[in-house]
N, C-alpha and C. Protein backbone atom coordinates (compact mmCIF):
# COMPACT_ATOMS: atom_id res chain seq x y z
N UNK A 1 -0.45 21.68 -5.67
CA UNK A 1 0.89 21.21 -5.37
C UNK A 1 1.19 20.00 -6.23
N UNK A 2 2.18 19.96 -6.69
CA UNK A 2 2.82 18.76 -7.47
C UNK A 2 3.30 17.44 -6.89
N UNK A 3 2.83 16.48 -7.48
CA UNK A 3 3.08 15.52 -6.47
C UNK A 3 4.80 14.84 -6.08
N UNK A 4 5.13 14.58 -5.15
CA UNK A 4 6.32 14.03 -4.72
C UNK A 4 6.77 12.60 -4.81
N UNK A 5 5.54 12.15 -4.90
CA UNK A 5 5.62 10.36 -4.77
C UNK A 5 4.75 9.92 -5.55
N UNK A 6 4.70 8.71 -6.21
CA UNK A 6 3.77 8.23 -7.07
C UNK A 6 3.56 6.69 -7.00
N UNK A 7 1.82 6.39 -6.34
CA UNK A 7 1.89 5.11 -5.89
C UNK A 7 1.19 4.33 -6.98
N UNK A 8 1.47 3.09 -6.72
CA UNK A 8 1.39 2.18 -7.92
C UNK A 8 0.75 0.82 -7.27
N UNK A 9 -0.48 0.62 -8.19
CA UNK A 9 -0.81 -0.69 -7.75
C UNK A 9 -0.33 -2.19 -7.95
N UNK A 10 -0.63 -3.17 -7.65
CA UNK A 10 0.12 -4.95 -8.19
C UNK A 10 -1.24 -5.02 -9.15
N UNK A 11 -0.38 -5.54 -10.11
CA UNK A 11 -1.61 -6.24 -11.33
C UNK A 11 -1.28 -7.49 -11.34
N UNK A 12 -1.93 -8.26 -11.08
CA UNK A 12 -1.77 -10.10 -11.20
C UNK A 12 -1.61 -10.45 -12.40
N UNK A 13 -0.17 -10.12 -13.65
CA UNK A 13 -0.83 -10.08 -14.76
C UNK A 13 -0.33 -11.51 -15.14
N UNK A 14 0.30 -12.58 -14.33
CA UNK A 14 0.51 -13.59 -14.95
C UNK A 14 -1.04 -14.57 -14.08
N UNK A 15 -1.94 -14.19 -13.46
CA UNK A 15 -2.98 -14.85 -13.09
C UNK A 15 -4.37 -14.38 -13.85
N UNK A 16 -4.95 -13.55 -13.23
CA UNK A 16 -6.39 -12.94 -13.83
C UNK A 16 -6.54 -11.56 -14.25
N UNK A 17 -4.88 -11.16 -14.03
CA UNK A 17 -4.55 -9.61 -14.66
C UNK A 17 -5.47 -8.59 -14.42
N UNK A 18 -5.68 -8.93 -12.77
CA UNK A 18 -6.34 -8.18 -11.99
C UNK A 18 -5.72 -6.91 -11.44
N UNK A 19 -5.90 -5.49 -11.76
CA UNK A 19 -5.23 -4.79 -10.33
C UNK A 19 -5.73 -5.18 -8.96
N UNK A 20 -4.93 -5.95 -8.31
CA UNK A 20 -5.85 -6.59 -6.58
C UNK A 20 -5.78 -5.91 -5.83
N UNK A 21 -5.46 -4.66 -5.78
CA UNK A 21 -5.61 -3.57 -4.58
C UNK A 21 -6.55 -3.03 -4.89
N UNK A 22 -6.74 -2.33 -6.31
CA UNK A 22 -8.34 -1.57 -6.15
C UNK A 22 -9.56 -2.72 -6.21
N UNK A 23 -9.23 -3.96 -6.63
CA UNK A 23 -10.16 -5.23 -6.04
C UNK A 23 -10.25 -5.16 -4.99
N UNK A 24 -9.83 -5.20 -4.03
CA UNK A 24 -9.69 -5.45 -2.44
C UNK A 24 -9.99 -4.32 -2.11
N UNK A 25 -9.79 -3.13 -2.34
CA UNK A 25 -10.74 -1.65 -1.88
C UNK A 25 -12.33 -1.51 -2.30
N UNK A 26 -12.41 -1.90 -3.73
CA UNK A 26 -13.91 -1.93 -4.27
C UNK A 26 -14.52 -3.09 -3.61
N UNK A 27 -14.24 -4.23 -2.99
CA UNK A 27 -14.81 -5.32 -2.09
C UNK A 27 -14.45 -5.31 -0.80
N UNK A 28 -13.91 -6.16 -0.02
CA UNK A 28 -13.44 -6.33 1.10
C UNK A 28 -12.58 -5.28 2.16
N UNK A 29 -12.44 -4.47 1.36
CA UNK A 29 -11.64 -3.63 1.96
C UNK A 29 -12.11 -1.80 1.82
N UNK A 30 -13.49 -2.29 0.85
CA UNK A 30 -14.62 -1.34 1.22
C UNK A 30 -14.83 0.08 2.76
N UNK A 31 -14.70 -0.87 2.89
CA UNK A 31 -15.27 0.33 4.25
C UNK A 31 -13.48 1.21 5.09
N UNK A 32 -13.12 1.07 4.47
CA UNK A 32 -11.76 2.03 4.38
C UNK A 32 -11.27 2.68 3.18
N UNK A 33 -12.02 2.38 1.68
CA UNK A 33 -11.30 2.86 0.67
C UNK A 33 -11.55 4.61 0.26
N UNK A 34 -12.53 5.14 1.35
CA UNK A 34 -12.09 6.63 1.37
C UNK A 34 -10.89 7.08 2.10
N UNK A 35 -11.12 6.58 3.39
CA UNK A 35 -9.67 6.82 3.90
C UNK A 35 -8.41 6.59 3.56
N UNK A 36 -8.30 5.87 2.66
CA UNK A 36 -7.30 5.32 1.69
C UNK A 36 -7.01 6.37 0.67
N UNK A 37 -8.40 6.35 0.29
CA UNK A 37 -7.71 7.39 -0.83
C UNK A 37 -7.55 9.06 -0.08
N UNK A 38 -7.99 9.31 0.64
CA UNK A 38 -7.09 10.73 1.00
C UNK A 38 -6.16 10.33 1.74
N UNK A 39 -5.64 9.42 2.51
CA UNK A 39 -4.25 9.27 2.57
C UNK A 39 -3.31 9.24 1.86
N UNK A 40 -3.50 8.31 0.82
CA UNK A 40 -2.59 8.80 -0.77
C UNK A 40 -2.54 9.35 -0.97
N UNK A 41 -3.56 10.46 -1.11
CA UNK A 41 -3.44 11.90 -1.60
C UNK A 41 -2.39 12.98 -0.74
N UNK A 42 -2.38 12.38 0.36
CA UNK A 42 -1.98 13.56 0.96
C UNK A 42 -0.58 12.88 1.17
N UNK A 43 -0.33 11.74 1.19
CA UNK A 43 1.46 11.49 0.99
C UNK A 43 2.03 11.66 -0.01
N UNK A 44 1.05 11.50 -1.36
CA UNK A 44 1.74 11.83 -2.33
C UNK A 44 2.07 13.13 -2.47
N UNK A 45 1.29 14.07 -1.98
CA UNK A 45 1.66 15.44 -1.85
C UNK A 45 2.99 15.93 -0.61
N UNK A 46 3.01 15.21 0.43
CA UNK A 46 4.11 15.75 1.12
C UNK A 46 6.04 15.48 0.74
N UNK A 47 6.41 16.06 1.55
CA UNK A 47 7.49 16.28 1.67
C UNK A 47 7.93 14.18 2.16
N UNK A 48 8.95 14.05 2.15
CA UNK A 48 9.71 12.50 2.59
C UNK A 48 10.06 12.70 3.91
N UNK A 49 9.70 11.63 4.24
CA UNK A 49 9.66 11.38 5.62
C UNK A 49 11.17 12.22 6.21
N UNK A 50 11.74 12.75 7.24
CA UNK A 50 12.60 13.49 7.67
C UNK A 50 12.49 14.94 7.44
N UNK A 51 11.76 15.84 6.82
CA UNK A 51 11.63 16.81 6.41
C UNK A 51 10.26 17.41 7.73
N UNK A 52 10.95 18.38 8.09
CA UNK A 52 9.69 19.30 9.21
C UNK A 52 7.98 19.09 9.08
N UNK A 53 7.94 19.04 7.54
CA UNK A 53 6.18 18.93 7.47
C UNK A 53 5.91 17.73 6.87
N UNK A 54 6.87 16.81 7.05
CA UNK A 54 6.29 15.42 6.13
C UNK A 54 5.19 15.09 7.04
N UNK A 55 4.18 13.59 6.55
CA UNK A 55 3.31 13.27 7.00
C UNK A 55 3.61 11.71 6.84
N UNK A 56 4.77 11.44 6.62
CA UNK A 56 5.30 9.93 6.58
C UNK A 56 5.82 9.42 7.69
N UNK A 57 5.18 9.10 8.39
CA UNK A 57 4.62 8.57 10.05
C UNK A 57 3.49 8.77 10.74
N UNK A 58 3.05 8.47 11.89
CA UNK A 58 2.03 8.42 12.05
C UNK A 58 1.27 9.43 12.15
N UNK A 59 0.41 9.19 12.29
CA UNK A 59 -0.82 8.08 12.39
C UNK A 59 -0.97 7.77 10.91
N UNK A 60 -0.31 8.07 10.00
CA UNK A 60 -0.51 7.48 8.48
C UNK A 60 0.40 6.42 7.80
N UNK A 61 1.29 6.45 8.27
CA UNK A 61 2.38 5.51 7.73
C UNK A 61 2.99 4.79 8.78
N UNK A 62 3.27 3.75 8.83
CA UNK A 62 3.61 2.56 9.61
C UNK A 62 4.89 1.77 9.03
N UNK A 63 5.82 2.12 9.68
CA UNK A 63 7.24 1.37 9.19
C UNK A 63 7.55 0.05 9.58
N UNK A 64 7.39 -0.72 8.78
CA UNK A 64 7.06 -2.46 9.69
C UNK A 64 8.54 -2.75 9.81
N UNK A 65 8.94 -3.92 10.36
CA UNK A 65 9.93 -4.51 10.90
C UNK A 65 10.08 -5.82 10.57
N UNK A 66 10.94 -6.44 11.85
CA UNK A 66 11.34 -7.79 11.29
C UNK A 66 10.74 -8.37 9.86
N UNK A 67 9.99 -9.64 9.91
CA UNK A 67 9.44 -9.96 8.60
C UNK A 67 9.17 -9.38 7.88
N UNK A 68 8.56 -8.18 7.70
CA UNK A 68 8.12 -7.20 6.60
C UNK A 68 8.78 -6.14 6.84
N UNK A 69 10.45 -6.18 7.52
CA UNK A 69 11.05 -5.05 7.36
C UNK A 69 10.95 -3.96 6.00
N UNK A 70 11.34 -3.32 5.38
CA UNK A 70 11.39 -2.09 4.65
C UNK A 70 10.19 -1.76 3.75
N UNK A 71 8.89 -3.18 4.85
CA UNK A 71 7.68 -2.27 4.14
C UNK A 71 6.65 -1.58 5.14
N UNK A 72 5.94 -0.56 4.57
CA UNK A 72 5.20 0.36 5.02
C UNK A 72 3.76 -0.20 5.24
N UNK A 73 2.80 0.12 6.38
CA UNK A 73 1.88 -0.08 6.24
C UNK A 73 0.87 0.74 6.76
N UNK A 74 -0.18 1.41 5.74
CA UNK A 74 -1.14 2.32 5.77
C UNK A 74 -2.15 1.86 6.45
N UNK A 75 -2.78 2.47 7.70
CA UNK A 75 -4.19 1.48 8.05
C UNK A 75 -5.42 2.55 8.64
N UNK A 76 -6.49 1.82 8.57
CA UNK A 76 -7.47 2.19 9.42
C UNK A 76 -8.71 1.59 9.69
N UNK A 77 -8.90 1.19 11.16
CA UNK A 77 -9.97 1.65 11.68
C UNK A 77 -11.29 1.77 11.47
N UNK A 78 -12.48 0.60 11.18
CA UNK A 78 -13.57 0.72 10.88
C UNK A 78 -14.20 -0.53 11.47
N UNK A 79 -15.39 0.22 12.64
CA UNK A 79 -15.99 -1.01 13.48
C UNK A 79 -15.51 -2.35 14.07
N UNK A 80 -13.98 -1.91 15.05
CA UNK A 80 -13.25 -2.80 15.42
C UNK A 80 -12.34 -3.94 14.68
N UNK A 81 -12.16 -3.58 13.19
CA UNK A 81 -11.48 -3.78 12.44
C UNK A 81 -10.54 -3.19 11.55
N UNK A 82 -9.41 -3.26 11.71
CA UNK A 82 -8.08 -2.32 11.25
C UNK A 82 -8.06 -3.39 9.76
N UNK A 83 -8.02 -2.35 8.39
CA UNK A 83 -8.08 -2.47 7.65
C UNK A 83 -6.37 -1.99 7.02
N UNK A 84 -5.59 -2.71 6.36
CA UNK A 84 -4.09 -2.46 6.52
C UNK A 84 -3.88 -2.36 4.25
N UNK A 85 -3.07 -1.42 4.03
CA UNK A 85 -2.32 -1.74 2.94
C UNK A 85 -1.33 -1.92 2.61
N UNK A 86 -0.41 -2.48 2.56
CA UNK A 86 1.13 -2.68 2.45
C UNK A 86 1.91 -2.50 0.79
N UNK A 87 2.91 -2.12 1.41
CA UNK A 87 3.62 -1.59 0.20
C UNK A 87 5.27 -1.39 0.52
N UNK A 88 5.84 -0.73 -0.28
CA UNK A 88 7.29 -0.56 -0.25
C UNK A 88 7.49 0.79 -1.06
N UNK A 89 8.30 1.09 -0.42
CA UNK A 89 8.84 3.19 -0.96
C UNK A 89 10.10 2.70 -1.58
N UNK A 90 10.77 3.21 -2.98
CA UNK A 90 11.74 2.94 -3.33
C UNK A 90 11.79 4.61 -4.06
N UNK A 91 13.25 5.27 -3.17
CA UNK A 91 12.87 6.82 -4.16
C UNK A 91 11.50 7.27 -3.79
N UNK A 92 10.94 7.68 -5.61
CA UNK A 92 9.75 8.42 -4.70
C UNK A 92 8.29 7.46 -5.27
N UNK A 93 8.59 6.53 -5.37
CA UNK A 93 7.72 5.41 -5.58
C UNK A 93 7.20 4.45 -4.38
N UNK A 94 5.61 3.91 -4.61
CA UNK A 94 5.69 3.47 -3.42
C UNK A 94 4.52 2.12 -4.24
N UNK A 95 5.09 1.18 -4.23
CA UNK A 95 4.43 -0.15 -4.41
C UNK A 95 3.60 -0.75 -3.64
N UNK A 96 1.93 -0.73 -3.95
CA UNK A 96 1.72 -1.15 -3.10
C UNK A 96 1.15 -2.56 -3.40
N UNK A 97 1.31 -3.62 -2.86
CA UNK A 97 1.67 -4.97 -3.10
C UNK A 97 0.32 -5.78 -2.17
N UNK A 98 -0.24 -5.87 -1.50
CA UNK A 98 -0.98 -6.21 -0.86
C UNK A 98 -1.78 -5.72 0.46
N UNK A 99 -2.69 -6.12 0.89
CA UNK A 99 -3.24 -5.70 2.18
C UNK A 99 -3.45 -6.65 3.67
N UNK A 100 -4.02 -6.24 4.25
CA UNK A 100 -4.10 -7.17 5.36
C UNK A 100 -5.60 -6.53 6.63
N UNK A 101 -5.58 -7.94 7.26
CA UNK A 101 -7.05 -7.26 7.99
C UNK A 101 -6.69 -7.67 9.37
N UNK A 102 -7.18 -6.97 10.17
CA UNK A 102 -6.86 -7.10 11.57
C UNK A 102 -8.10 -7.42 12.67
N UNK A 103 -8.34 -7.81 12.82
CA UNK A 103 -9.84 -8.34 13.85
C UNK A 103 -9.65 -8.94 14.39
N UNK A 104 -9.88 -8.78 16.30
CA UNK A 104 -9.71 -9.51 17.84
C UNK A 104 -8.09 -9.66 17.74
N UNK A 105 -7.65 -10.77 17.47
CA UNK A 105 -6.33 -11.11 17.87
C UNK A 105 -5.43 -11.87 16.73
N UNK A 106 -6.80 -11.64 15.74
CA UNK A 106 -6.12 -12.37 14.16
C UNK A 106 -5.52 -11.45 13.37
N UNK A 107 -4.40 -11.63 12.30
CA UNK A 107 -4.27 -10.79 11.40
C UNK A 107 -3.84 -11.15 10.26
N UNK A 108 -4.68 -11.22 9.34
CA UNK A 108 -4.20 -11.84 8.03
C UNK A 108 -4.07 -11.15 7.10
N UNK A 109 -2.87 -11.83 6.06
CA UNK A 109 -2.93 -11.03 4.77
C UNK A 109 -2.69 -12.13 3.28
N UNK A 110 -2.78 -11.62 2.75
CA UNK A 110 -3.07 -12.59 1.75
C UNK A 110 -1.47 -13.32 1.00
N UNK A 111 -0.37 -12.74 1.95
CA UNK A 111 0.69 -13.14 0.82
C UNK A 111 1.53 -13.31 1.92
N UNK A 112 3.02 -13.52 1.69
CA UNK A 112 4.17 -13.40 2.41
C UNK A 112 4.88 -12.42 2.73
N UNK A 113 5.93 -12.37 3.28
CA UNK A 113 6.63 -11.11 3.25
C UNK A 113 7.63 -11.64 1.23
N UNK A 114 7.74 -12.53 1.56
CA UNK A 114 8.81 -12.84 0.48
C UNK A 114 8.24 -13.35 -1.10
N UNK A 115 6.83 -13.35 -0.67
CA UNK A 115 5.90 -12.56 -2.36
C UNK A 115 5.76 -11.65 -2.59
N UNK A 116 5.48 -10.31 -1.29
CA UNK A 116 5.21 -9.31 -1.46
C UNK A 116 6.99 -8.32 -2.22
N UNK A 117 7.88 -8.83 -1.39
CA UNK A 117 9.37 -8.67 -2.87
C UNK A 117 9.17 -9.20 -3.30
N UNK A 118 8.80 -10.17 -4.13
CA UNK A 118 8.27 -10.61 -5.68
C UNK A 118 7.67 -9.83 -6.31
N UNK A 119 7.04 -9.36 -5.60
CA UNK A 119 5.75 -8.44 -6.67
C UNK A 119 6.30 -7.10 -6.74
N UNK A 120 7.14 -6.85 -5.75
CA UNK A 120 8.39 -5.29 -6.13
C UNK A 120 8.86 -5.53 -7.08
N UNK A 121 9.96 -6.28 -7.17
CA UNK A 121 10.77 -6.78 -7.96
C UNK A 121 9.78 -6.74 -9.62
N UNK A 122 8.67 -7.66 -9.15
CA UNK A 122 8.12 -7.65 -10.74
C UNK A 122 7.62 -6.12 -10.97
N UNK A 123 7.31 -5.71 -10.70
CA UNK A 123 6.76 -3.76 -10.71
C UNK A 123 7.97 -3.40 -11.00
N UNK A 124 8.71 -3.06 -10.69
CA UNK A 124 10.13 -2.65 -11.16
C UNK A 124 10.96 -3.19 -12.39
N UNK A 125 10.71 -3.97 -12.40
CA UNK A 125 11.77 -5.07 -13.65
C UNK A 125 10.39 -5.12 -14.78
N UNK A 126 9.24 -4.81 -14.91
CA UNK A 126 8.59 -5.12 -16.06
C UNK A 126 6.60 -4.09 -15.56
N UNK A 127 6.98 -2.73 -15.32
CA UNK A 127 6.39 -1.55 -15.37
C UNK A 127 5.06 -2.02 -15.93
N UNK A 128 5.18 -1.84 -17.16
CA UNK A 128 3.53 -2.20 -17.99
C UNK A 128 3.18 -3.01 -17.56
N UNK A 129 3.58 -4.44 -17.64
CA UNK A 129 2.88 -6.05 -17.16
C UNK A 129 2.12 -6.09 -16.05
N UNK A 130 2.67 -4.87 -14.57
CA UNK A 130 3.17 -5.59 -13.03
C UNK A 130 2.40 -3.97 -12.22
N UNK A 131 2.31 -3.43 -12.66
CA UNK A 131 1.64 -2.06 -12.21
C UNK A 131 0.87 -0.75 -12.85
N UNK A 132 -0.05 -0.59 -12.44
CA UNK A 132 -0.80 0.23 -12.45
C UNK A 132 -0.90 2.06 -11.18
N UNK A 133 -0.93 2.95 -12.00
CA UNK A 133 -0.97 4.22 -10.78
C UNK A 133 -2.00 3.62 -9.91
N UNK A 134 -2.06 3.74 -8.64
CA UNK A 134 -2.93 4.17 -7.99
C UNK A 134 -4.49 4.64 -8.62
N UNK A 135 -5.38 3.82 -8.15
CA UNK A 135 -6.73 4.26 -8.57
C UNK A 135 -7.71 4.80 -7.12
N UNK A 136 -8.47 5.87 -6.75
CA UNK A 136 -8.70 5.95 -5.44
C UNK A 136 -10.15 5.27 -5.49
């Protein structure tokens, strides 16, 4: 099947011109980065959310609100710790901009809501510099 959506990582390229999502999957965010990657796989393959067989809702996709209204967040589940990726769908693109970790009653992530549109904005306005496809 051909894919429908095409996700894209943040490259830090005005810092250490890091891609920091597959950083944060190959380290810290380890013990979810299979589940990660067949989740990608399999949204990038479906239909958009509203369509009979999409898979853009749960238990895979998470439509956040207030503060991080119109972004999405992918998560799972490993030894009492919810492991989160965040991103934004524009069309059939889906930015994904940072992550976040969830354990007892804490939940952190490494950025803002109002860096994480920064780092859209830069993915969009300057392609080569600011993003990378998806690496699983």
């Amino acid at each position: 099947m051909s894919s429908e959506f095409t996700f894209y990582d943040y490259v830090d390229a005005d810092r250490s011109g890091a891609n920091l999502i597959n950083r944060w999957l190959k380290g810290d965010g380890k013990p979810a980065r299979m589940h990660f990657a067949t989740t990608i796989g399999l949204l990038e393959a479906s239909h958009p959310r509203g369509f009979n067989d999409s898979v853009w809702g749960r238990p895979y996709v998470r439509f956040m609100d207030e503060d991080w209204d119109g972004f999405i967040e992918l998560r799972k589940e490993v030894g009492n710790v919810q492991y989160r990726l965040l991103g934004k769908v524009l069309d059939r693109h889906v930015f994904l901009v940072t992550w976040g970790v969830h354990k007892t009653q804490n939940y952190k992530t490494d950025i803002t809501p109002q860096t994480a549109s920064d780092r859209v904005n830069q993915m969009i306005r300057d392609p080569a510099r600011y993003r990378r496809e998806h690496e699983a």
